[in-house]
Protein backbone atom coordinates (compact mmCIF):
# COMPACT_ATOMS: atom_id res chain seq x y z
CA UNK A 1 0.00 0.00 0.00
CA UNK A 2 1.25 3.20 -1.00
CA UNK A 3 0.97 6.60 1.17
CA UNK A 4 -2.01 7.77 -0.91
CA UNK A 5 -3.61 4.61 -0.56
CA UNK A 6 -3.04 4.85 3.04
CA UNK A 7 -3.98 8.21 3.61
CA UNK A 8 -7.42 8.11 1.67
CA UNK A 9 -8.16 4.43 3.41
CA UNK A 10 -7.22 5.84 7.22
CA UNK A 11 -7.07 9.73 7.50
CA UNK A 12 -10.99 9.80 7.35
CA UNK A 13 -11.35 8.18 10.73
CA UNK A 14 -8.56 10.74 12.24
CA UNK A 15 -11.74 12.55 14.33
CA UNK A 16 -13.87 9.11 15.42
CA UNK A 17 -10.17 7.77 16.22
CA UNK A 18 -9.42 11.32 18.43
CA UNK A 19 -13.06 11.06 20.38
CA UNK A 20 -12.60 7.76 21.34
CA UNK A 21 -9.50 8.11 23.00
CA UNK A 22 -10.12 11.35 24.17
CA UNK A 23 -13.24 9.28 25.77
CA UNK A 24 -11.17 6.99 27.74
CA UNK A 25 -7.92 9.39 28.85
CA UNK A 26 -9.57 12.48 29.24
CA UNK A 27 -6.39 14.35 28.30
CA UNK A 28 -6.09 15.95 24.51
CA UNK A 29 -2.30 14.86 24.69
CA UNK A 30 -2.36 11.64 25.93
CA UNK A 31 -5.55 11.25 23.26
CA UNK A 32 -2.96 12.94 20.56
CA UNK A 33 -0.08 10.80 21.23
CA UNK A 34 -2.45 7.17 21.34
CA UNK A 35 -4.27 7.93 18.16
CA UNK A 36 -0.45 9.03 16.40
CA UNK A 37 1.11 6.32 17.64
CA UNK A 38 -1.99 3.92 16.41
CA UNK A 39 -1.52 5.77 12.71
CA UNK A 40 2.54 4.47 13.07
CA UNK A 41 1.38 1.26 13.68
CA UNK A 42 -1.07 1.07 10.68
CA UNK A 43 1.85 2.40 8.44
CA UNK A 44 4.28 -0.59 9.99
CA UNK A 45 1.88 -3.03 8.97
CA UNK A 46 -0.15 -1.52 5.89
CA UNK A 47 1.43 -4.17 3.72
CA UNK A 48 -1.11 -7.00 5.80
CA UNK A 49 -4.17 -4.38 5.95
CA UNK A 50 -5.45 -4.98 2.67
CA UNK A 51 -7.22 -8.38 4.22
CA UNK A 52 -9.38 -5.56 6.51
CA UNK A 53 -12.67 -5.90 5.47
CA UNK A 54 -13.44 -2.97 7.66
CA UNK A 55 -11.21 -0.24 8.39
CA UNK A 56 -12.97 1.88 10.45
CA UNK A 57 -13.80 -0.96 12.65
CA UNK A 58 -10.43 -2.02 12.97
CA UNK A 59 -9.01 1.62 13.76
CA UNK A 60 -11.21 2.14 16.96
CA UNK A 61 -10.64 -1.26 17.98
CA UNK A 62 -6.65 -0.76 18.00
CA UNK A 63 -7.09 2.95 19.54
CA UNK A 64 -9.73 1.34 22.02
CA UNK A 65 -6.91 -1.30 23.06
CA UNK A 66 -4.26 1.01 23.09
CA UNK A 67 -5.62 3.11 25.39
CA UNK A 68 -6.61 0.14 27.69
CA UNK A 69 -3.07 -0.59 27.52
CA UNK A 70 -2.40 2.68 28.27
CA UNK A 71 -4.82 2.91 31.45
CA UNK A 72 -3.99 -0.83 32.58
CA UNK A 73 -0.27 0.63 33.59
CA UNK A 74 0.09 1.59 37.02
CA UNK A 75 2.12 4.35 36.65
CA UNK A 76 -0.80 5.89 34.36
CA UNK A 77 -3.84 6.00 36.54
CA UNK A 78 -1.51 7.49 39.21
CA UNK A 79 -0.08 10.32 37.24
CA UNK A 80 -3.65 11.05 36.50
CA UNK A 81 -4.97 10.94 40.19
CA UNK A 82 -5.56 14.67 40.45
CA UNK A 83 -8.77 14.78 38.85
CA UNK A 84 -11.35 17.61 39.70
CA UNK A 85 -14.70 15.35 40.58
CA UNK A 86 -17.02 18.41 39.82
CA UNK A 87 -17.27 22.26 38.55
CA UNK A 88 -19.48 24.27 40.90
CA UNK A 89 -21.02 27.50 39.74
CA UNK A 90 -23.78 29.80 40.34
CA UNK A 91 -23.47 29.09 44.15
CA UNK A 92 -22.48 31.82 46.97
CA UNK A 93 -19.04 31.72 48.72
CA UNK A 94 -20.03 29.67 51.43
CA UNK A 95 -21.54 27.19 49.78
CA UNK A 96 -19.03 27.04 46.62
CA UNK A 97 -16.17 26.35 50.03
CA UNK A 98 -18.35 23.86 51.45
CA UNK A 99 -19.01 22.36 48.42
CA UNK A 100 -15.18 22.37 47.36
CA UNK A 101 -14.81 20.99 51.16
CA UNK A 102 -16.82 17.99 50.52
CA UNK A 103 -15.29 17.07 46.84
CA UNK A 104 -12.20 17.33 48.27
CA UNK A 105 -13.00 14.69 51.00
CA UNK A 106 -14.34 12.25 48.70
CA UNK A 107 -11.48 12.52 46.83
CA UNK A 108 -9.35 12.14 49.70
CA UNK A 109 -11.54 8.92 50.74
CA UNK A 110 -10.96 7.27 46.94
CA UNK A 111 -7.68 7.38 47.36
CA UNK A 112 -7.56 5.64 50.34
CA UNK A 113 -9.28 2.57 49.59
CA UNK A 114 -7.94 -0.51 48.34
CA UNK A 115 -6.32 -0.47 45.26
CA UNK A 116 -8.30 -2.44 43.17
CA UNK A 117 -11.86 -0.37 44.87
CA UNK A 118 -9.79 2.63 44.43
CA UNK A 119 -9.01 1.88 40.61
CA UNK A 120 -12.77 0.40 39.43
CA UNK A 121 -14.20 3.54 41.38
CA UNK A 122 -12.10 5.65 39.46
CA UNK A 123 -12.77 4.14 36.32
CA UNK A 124 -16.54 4.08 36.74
CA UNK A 125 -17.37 7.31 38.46
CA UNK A 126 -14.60 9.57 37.61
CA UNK A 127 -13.79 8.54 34.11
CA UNK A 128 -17.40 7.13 33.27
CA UNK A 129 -16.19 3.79 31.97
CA UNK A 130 -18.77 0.91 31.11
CA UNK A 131 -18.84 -2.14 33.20
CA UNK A 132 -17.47 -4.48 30.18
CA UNK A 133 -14.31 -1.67 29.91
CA UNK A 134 -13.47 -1.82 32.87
CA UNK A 135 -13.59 -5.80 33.26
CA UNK A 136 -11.34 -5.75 30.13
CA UNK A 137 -9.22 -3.15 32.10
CA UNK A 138 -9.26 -5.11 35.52
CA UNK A 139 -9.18 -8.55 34.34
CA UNK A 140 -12.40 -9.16 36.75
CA UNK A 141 -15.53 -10.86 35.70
CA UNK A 142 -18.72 -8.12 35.76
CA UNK A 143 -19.96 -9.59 39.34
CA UNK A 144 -16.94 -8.95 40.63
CA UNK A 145 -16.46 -4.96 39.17
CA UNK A 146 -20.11 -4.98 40.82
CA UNK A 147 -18.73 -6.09 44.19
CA UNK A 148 -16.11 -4.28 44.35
CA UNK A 149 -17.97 -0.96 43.34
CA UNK A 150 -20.62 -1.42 45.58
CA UNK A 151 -17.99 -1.93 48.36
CA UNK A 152 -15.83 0.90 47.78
CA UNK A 153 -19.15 3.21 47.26
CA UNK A 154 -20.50 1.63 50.69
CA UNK A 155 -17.37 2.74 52.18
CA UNK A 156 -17.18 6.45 50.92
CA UNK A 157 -20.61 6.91 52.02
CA UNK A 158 -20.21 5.66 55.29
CA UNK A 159 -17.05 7.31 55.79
CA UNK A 160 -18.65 10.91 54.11
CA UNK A 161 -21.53 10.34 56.80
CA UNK A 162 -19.60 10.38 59.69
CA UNK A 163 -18.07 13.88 58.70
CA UNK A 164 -21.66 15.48 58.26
């Protein structure tokens, strides 16, 4: 395959490619460099691509894995930690602080649950992940996500109660 041929089979999917990844890492860079870096991997192997019977299906699915990859590393998910739970507007001072106040305490009690709670919590409520990405991301089974969810939800809530 030729660069043309390349460009007018792959370049069309450049934006669906950029949402989806965007979608999972929530960062326009990190979404950038996975979606570059899944072109450079199309170009290595464009000589085996004309057996594709659908590109566009087979893009997403290599910039959804990638960024699984991407999000199943440790050091990922805890370079990315600092995540603002909510924007509050519209509110007075005092409420805006207490608001802040309590965001900031949920956020405190995330990160110190177990790992695993800590990660599928993070995944689900923060980053708005379905159930079936985050067992491919986990390696769990979806009654176990469940359980572990519901756990690490339990615990905020009791936790979060005991400060009001």
């Amino acid at each position: 395959m030729d660069a043309e041929s390349f460009k007018n089979l792959f370049l069309p999917y450049h934006r669906k490619l950029y949402r989806v990844a965007f979608r999972l890492l929530e960062d326009v860079a990190d979404a950038e460099d996975v979606v570059q870096e899944a072109y450079l991997k199309l170009w290595d192997k464009r000589d085996g691509l004309a057996v594709i019977s659908n590109p566009e299906a087979f893009c997403v699915a290599l910039v959804k894995n990638m960024c699984f990859d991407l999000l199943r590393s440790g050091k990922y998910l805890s370079g990315k930690q600092q995540v603002e739970l909510t924007e509050v507007h519209g509110m007075s001072h005092s409420d805006d602080y207490e608001t802040r106040d309590a965001v900031h305490y949920v956020h405190t009690l995330i990160t110190h649950l177990p790992e695993q709670q800590k990660r599928i919590v993070t995944l689900r409520d923060v980053k708005g992940c379905s159930y079936e990405e985050i067992e491919q991301l986990t390696g769990l089974n979806a009654t176990n996500v469940r359980v572990q969810l519901s756990r690490a939800r339990k615990k905020i809530r009791e936790e979060f109660n005991k400060l009001v």
